[in-house]
Protein backbone atom coordinates (compact mmCIF):
# COMPACT_ATOMS: atom_id res chain seq x y z
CA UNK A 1 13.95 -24.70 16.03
CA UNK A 2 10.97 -26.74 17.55
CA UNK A 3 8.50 -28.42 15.89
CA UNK A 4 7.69 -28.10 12.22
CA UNK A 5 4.97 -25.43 11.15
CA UNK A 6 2.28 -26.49 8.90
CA UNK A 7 1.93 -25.94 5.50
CA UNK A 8 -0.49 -26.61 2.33
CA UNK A 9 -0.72 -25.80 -1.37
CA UNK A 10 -1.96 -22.39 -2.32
CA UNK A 11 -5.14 -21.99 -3.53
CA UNK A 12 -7.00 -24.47 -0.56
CA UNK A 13 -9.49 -23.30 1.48
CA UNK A 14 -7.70 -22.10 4.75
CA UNK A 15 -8.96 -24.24 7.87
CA UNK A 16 -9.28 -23.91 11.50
CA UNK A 17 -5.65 -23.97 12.90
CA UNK A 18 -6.73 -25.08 16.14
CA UNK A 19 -8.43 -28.25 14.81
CA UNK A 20 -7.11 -28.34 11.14
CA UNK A 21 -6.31 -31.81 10.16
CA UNK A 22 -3.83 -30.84 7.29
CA UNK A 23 -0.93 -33.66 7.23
CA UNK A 24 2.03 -32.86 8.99
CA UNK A 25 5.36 -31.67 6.94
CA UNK A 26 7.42 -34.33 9.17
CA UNK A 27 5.15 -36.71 8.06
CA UNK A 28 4.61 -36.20 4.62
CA UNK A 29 8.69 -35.69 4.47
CA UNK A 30 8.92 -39.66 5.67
CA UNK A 31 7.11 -40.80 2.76
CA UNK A 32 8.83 -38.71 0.09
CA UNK A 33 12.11 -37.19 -0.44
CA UNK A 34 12.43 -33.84 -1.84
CA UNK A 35 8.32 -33.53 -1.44
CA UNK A 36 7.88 -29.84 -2.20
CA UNK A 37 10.03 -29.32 -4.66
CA UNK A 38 7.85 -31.09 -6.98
CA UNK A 39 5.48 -28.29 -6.49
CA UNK A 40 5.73 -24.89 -7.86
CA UNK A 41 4.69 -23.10 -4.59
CA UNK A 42 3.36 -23.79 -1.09
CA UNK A 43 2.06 -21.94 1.86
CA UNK A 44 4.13 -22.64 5.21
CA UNK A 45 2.32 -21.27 8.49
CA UNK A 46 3.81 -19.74 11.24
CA UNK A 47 2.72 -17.42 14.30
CA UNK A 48 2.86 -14.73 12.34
CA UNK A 49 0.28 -15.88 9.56
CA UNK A 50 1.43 -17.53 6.19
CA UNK A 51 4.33 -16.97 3.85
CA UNK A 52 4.62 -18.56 0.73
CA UNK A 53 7.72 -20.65 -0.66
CA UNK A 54 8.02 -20.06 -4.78
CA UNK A 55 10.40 -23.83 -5.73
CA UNK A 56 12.68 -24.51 -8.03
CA UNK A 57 14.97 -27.67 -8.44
CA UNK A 58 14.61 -31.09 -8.58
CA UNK A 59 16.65 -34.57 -8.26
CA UNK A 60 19.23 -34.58 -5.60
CA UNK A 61 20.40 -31.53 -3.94
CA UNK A 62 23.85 -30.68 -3.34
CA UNK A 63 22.24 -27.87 -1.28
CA UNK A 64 19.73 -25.87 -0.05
CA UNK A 65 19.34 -22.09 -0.83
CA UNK A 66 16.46 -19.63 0.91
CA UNK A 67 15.96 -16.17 -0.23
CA UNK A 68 13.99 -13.70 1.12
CA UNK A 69 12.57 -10.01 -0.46
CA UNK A 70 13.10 -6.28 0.62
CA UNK A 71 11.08 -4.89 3.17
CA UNK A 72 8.29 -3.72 0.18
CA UNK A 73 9.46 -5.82 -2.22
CA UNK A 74 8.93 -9.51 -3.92
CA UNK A 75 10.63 -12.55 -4.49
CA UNK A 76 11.01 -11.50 -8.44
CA UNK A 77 13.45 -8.93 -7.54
CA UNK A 78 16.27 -9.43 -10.47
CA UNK A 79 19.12 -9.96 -8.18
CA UNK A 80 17.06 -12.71 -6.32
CA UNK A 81 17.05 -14.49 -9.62
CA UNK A 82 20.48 -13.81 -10.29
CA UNK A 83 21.43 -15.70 -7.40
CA UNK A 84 18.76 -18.55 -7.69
CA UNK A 85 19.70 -19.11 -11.21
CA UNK A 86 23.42 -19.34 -10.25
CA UNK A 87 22.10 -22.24 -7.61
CA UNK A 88 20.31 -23.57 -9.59
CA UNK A 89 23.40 -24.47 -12.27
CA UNK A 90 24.99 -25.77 -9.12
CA UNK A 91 22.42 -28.56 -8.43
CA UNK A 92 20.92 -26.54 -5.55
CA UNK A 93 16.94 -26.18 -4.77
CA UNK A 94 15.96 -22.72 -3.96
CA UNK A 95 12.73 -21.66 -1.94
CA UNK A 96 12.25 -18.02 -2.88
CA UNK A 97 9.83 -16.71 0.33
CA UNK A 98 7.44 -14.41 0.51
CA UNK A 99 7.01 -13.44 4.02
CA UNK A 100 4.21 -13.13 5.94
CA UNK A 101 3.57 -9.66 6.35
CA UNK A 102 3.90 -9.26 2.75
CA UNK A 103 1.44 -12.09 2.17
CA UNK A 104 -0.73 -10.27 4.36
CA UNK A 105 -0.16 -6.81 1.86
CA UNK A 106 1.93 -5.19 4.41
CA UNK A 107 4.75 -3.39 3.19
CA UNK A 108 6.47 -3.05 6.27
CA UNK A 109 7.85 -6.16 8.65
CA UNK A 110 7.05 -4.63 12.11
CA UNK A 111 8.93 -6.13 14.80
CA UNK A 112 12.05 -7.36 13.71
CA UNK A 113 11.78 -9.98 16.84
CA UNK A 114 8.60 -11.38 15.13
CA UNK A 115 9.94 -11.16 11.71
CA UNK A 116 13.12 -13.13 12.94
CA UNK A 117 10.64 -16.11 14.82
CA UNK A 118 8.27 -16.16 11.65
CA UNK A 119 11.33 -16.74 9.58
CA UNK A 120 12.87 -19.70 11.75
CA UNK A 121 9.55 -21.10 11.56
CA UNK A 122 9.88 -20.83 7.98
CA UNK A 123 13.30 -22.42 7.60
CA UNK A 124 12.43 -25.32 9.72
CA UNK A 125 9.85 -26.38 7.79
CA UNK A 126 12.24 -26.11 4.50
CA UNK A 127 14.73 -27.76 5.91
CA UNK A 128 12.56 -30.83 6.98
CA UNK A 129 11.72 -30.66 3.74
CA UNK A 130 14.79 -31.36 2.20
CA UNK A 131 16.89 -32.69 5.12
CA UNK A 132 21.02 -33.65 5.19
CA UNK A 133 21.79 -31.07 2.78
CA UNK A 134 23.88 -27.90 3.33
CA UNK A 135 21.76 -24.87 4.35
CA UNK A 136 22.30 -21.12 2.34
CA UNK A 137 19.98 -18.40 2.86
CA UNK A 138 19.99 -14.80 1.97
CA UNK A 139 18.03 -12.13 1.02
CA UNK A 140 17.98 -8.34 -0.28
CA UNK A 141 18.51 -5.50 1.66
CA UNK A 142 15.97 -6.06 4.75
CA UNK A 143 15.95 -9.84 3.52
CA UNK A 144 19.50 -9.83 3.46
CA UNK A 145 19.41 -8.49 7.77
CA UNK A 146 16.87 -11.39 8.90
CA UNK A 147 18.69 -13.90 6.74
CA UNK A 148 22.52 -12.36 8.83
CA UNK A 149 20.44 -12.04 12.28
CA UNK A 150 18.87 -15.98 12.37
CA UNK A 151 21.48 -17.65 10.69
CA UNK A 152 22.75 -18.99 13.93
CA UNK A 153 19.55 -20.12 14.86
CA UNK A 154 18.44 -22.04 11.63
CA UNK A 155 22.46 -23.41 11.61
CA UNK A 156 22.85 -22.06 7.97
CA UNK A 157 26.27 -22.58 6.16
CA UNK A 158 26.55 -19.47 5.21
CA UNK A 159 24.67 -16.48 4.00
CA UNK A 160 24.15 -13.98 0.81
CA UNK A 161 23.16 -10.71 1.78
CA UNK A 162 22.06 -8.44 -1.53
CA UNK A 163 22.04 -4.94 -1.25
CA UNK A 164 22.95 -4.65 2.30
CA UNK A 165 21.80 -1.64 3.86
CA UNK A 166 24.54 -0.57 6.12
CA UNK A 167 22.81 2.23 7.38
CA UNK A 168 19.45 4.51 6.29
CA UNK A 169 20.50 7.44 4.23
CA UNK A 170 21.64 10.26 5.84
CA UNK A 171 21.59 8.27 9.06
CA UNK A 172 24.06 6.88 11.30
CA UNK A 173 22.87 3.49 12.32
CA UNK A 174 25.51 1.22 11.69
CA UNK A 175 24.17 -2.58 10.63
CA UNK A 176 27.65 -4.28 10.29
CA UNK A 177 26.68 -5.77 13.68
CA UNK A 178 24.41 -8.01 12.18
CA UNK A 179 26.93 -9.62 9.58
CA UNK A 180 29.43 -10.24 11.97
CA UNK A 181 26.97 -11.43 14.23
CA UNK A 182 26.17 -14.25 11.13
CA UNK A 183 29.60 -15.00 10.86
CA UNK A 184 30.73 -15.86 14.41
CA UNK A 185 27.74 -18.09 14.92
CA UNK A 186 29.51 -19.91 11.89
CA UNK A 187 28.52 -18.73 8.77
CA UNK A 188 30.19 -17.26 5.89
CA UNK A 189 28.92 -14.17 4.30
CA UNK A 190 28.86 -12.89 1.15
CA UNK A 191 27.69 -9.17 0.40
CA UNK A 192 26.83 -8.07 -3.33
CA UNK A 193 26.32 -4.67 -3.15
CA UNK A 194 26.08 -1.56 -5.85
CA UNK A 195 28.98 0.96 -5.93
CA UNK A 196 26.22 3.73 -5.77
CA UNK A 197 24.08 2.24 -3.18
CA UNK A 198 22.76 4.84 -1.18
CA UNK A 199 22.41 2.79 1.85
CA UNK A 200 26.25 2.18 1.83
CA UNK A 201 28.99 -0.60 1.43
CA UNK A 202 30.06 -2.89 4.13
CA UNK A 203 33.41 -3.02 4.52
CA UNK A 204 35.98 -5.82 3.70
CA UNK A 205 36.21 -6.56 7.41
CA UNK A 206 32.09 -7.28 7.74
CA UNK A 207 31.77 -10.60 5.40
CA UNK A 208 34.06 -12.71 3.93
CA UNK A 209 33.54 -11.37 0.46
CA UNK A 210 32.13 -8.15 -0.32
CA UNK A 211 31.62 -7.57 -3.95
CA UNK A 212 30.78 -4.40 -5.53
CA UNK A 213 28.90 -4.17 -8.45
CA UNK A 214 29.57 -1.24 -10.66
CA UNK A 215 26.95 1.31 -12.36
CA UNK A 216 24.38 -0.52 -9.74
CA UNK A 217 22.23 1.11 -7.08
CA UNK A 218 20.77 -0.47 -3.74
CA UNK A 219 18.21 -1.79 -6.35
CA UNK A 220 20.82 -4.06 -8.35
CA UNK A 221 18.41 -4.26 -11.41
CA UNK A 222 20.85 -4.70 -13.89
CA UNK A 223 24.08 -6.50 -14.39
CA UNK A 224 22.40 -9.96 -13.59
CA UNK A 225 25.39 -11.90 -15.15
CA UNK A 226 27.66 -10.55 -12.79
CA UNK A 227 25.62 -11.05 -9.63
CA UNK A 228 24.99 -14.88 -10.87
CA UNK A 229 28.71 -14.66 -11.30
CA UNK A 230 29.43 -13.86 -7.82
CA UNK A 231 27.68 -16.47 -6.22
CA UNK A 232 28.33 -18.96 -8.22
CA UNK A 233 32.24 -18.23 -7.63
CA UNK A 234 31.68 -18.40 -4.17
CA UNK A 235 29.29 -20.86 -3.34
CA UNK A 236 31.68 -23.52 -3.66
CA UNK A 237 34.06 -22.03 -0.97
CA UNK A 238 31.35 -22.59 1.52
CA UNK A 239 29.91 -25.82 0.47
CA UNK A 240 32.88 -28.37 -0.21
């Protein structure tokens, strides 16, 4: 994943990139364990600008867990805490990530080839972070597609893809490529999708557990408990 980006707390004054003297994450990592997730948030930069990384966890890990926002959307998104909260009662840190074009006030991620580099970036620097642990990432609905599409590349464990969107409504598109794609490079899937998502269901055959929430949309606002529930059921398939 080449060398680690660099990053700094929110709310500095942004320097120079070319000549910036901000400490190195590989270096900061030797003299700490666990160094950002004493923090509530920092700012990791990559090619494409800065994203942010909203922490939670402390102590040992048992695991690593990244999640990522909708193509408009934020890292508040109620099944996004679902799942962090079910991580989180599993001894897991969690980096919720704010990309960059979102940072930026873009509500649209452009090139998905860009999207996908900013977001190895992103996961190399988390994983330096907090390294020898099992890697998870995931995401909702476009989240959940560049969290299926790199997971090869980052060498995640497996991934949890909210609100899949199988295909645009009323299109034809078919996106079930990009879970299988995640699970022959290695990792396992898990879908959580709403039985009246208009985006559509993958299928049984597309991840190793598809679960269907019901009374839910492709926005999976409500039924938190049972979203928390499904990870944290299947999160310990993948990790022991």
């Amino acid at each position: 994943m080449g060398a680690a980006p660099r990053w700094r707390r929110p709310g500095r004054p942004r320097q120079d990139r070319r000549s910036s003297p901000v400490t190195d994450l590989q270096q900061d990592v030797a003299r700490a364990d666990n160094l950002w997730f004493g923090m509530q948030a920092v700012e990791i930069m990559t090619e494409s600008g800065a994203a942010r990384a909203e922490l939670d966890g402390e102590g040992a890990a048992r695991f690593l867990l990244v999640l990522t926002h909708g193509s408009g959307g934020s890292v508040s998104a109620p099944d996004l805490l679902a799942a962090r909260d079910a991580a989180l009662g599993m001894g897991g840190l969690v980096a919720r990530v704010t990309q960059p074009y979102r940072v930026r006030g873009a509500r649209a991620p452009g090139s998905p080839v860009k999207q996908d580099a900013a977001w190895v970036e992103i996961m190399a620097a988390l994983i330096g972070a907090v390294p020898g642990v099992p890697v998870v990432q995931g995401g909702r609905s476009n989240g959940a597609r560049v969290a299926c599409r790199t997971a090869g590349t980052v060498g995640a464990r497996a991934v949890i893809a909210l609100a899949f969107p199988l295909r645009p409504p009323g299109g034809t598109q078919d996106r079930a490529p990009e879970l299988q794609a995640a699970r022959a490079a290695g990792a396992a899937v898990l879908v959580v999708n709403g039985a009246s998502d208009a985006f559509g269901i993958p299928g049984p055959q597309d991840a190793d557990r598809v679960v269907v929430v019901p009374g839910e949309t492709h926005a999976l606002k409500g039924h938190r408990a049972v979203i928390a529930d499904a990870v944290a059921q299947w999160l310990p398939t993948v990790l022991r």
